[in-house]
Protein backbone atom coordinates (compact mmCIF):
# COMPACT_ATOMS: atom_id res chain seq x y z
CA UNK A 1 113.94 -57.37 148.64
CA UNK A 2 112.71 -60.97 149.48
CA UNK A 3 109.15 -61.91 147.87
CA UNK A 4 107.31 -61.95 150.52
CA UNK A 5 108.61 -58.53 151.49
CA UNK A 6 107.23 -57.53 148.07
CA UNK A 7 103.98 -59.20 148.50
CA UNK A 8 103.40 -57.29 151.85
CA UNK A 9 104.05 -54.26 149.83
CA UNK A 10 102.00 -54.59 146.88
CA UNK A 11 98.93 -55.48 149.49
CA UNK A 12 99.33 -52.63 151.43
CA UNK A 13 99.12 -50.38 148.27
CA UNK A 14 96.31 -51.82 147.17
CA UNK A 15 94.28 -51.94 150.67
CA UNK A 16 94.86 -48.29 150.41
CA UNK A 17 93.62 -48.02 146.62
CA UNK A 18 90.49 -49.57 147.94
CA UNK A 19 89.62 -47.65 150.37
CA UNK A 20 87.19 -45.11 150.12
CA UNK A 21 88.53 -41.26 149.13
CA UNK A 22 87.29 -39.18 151.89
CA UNK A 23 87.13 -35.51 152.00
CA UNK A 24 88.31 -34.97 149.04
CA UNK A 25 85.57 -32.51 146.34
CA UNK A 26 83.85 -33.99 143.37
CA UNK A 27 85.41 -31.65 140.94
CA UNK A 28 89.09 -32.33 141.88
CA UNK A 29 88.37 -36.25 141.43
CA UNK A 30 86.66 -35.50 138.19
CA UNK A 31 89.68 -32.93 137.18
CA UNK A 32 91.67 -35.03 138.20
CA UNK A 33 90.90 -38.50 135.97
CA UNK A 34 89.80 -36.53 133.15
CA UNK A 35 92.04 -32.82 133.13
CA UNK A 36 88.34 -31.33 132.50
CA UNK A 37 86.99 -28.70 135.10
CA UNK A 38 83.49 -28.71 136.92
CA UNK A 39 81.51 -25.32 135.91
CA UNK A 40 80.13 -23.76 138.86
CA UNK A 41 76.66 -23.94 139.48
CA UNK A 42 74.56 -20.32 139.10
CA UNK A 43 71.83 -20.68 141.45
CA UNK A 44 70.62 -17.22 140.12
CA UNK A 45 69.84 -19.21 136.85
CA UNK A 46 67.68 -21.21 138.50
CA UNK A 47 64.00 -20.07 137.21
CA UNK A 48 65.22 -20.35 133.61
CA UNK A 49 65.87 -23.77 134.82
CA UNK A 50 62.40 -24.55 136.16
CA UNK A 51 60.96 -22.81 132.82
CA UNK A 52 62.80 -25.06 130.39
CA UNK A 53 62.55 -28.18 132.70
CA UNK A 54 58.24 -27.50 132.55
CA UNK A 55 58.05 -26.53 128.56
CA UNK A 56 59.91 -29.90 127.84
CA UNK A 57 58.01 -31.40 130.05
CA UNK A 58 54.57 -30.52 128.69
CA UNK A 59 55.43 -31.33 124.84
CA UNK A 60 57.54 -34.43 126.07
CA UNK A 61 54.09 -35.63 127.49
CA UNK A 62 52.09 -34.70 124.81
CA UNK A 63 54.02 -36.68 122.38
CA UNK A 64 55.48 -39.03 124.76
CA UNK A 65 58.64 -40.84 124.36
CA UNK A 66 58.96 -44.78 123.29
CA UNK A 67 62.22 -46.69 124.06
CA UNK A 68 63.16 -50.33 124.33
CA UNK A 69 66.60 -49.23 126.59
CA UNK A 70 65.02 -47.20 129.51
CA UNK A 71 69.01 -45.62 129.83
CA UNK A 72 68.19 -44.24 125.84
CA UNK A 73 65.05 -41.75 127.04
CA UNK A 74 67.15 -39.12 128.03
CA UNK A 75 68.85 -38.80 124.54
CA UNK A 76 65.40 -39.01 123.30
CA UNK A 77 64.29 -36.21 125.40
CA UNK A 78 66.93 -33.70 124.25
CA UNK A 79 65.38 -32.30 121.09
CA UNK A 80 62.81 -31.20 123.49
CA UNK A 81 64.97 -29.46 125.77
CA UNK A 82 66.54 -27.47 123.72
CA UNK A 83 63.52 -26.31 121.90
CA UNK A 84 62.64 -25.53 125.52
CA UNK A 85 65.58 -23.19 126.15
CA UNK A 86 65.55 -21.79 122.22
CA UNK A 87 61.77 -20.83 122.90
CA UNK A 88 63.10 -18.87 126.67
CA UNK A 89 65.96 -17.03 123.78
CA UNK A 90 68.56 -19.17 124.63
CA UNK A 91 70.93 -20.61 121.43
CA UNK A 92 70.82 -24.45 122.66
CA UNK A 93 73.06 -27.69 121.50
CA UNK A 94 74.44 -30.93 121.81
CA UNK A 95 77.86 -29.80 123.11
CA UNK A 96 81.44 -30.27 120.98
CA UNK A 97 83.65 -32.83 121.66
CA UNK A 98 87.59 -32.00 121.75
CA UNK A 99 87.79 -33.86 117.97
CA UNK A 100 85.02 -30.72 117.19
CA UNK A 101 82.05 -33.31 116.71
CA UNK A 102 78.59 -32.77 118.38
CA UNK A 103 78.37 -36.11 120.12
CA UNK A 104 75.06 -36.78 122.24
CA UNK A 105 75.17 -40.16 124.89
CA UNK A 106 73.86 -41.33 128.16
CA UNK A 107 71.89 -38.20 129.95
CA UNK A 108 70.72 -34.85 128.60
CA UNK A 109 74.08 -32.91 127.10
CA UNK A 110 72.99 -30.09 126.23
CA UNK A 111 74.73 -26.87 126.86
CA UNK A 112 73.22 -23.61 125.92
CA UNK A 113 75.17 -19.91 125.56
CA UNK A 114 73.36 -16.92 126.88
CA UNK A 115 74.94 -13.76 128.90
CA UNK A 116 78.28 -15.00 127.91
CA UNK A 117 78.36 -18.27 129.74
CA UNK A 118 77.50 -21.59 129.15
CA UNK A 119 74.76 -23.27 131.39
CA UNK A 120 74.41 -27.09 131.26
């Protein structure tokens, strides 16, 4: 095969990298690049949601939360979500890593265990 030939090829592979995945569900993609599967989402669980979500609210307000690095807050904000769900009787945590570290970055991790399940 000549070099242009190659070229041709090699573009053509690439136009097609760059286009835009269509059709094709979030949790597959995220399966996918990291072998980790989406949980599904319990709308049933949804009130504990809004209960946890407006206690951490409330004491995140009261004492307020100071941060140079706006993308830091929601770290910040995690010791008073899970006081949140431990005050609704859920057990609540930073989640374990596959090394079996507790390992907290970017937005809220927190996964909780309740009715044999975890909810994120």
């Amino acid at each position: 095969m000549n070099e242009n030939k190659q070229v041709e090829i090699l573009e053509s592979v690439i136009k097609q990298m760059l286009n835009p995945i269509r059709n094709i569900p979030l949790y597959l993609i995220i399966e996918s690049i990291c072998g980790n599967k989406i949980l599904e989402y319990d709308l049933s669980e949804n009130e504990v949601l809004k209960k946890a979500k407006k206690l951490s609210s409330i004491n995140i307000n009261k004492e307020g939360i100071k941060s140079v690095r706006p993308n830091e807050v929601g770290n910040y904000a995690e010791p008073f979500i899970i006081e949140a769900f431990e005050s609704l009787g859920f057990s609540a945590s930073i989640p374990i890593t596959n090394e079996g570290g507790k390992r907290s970055a970017g937005y809220p991790d927190i996964c909780q265990f309740k009715w044999q399940r975890f909810l994120y």
